[in-house]
Protein backbone atom coordinates (compact mmCIF):
# COMPACT_ATOMS: atom_id res chain seq x y z
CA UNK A 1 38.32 -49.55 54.99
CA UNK A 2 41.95 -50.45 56.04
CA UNK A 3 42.79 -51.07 59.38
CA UNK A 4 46.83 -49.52 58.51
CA UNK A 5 46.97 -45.80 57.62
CA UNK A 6 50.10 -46.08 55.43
CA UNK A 7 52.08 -48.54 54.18
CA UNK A 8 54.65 -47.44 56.53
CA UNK A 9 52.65 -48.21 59.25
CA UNK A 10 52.15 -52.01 58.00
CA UNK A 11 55.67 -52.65 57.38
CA UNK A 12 56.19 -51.72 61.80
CA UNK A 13 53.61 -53.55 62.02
CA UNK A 14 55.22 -56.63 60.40
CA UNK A 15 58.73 -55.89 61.71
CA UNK A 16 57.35 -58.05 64.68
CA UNK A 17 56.96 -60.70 62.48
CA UNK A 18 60.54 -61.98 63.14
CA UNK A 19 60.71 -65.56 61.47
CA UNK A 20 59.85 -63.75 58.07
CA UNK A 21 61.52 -60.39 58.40
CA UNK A 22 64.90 -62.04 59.78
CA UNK A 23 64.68 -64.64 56.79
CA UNK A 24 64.91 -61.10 54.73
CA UNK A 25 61.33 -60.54 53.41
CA UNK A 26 59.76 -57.97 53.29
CA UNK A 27 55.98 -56.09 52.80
CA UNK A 28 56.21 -54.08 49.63
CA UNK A 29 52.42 -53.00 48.91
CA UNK A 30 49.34 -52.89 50.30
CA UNK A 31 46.11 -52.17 49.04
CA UNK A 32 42.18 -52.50 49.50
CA UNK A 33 41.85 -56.08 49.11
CA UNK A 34 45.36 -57.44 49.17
CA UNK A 35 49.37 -57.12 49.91
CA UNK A 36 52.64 -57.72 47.90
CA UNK A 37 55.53 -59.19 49.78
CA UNK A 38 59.12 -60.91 48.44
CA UNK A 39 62.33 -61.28 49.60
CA UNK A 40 66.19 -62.25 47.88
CA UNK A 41 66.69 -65.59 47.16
CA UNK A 42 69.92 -66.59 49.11
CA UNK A 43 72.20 -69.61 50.25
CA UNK A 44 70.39 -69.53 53.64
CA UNK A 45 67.04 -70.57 51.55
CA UNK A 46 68.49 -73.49 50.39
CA UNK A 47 67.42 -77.15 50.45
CA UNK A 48 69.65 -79.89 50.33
CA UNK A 49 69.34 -80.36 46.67
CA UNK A 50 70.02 -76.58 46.09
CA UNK A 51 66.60 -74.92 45.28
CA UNK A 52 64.59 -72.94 47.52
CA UNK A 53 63.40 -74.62 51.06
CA UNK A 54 59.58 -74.98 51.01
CA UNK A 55 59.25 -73.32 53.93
CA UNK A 56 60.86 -70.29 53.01
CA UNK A 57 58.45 -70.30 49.83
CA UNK A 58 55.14 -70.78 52.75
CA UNK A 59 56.49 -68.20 54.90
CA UNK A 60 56.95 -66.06 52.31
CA UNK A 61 53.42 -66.39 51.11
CA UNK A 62 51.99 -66.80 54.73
CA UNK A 63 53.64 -63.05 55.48
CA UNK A 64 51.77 -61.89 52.54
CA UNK A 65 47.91 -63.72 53.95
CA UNK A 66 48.84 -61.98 56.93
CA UNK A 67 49.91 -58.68 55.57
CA UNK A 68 46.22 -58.33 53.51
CA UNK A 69 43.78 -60.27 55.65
CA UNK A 70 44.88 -58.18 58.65
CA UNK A 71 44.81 -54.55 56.83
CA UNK A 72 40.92 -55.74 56.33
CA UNK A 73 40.39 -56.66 60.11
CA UNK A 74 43.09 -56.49 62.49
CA UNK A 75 43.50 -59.05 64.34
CA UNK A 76 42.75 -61.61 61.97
CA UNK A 77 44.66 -65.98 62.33
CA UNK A 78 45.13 -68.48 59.87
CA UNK A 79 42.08 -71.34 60.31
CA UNK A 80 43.65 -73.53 57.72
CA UNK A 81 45.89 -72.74 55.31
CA UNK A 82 47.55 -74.94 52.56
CA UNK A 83 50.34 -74.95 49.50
CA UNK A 84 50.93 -76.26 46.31
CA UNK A 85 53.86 -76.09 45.03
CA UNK A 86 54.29 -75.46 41.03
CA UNK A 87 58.27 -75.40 40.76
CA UNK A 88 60.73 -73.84 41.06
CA UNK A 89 62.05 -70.41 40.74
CA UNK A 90 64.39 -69.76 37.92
CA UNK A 91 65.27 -65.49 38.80
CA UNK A 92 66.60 -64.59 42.25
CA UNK A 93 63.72 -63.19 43.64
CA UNK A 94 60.66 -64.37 44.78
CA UNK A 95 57.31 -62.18 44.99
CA UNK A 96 53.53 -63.19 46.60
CA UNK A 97 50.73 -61.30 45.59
CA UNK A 98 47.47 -61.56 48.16
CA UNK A 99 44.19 -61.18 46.96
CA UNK A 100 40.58 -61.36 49.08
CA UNK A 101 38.35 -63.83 47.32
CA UNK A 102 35.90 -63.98 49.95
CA UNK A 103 35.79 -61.47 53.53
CA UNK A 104 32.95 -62.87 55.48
CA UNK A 105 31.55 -61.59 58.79
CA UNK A 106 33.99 -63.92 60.84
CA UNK A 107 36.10 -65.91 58.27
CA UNK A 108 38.07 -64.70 55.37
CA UNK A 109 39.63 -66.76 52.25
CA UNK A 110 42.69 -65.55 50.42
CA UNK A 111 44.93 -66.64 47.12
CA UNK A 112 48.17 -66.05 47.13
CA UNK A 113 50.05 -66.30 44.15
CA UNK A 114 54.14 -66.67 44.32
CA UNK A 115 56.00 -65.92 41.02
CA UNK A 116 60.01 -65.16 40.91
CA UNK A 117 61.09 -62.22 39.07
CA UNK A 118 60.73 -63.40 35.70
CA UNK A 119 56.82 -64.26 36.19
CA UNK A 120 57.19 -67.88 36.65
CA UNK A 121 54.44 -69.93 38.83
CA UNK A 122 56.41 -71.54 42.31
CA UNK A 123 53.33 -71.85 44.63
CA UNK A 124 49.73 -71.07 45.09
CA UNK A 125 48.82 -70.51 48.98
CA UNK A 126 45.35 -70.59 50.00
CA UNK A 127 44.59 -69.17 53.53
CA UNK A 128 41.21 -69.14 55.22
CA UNK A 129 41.88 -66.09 58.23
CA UNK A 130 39.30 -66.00 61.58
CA UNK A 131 38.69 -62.71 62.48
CA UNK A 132 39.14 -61.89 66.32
């Protein structure tokens, strides 16, 4: 059972979430067992070598660990997360996709998978949530 009634609802929800929304991303879809977030790849994501700032890429996937574990219990905080990085994006978008792999009484354990537009692998998040 969702803890958000509507997408809608997430998306206020998330709004408060002002590191990631002011950095542009955004909650796109929610569902069951997992969330869909991205955001426009822009100058202000830049590193100093010109690709995409890590951070931006963790946020990005961190909104998205939020977004899902907390439509399965609300509240629900990161216990550990961590990041590997694949490469780096080649479109002008970036996308994470959230999926449950494990939702325990008190902990829960998430993938997230981040892909730019054109499909290709920039980062694999892995969050473990503790449900409050």
């Amino acid at each position: 059972m969702s803890e958000f009634q509507s997408l809608e609802e997430a998306q206020a929800y998330f709004e408060n979430d002002r590191f990631a929304t002011e950095a542009g991303m955004r909650l796109d879809a929610l569902t069951e067992d997992g969330a869909v977030c991205s955001m426009e790849i822009s100058r202000h994501h830049q590193n100093a070598n010109g690709g995409v700032m890590g951070g931006a890429i963790f946020t990005l996937g961190d909104l998205a660990f939020a977004a899902a574990c907390n439509n399965r219990h609300r509240p629900t905080v990161a216990q550990q997360v961590s990041i590997n990085y694949l490469g780096q994006p080649k479109g002008t978008r970036l996308i994470a996709t959230a999926r449950c792999k494990k939702d325990g009484k008190t902990t829960c354990v998430y993938n997230v998978d981040i892909t730019d537009e054109t499909g290709r692998a920039v980062a694999q998040f892995t969050g473990t949530g503790y449900k409050l």
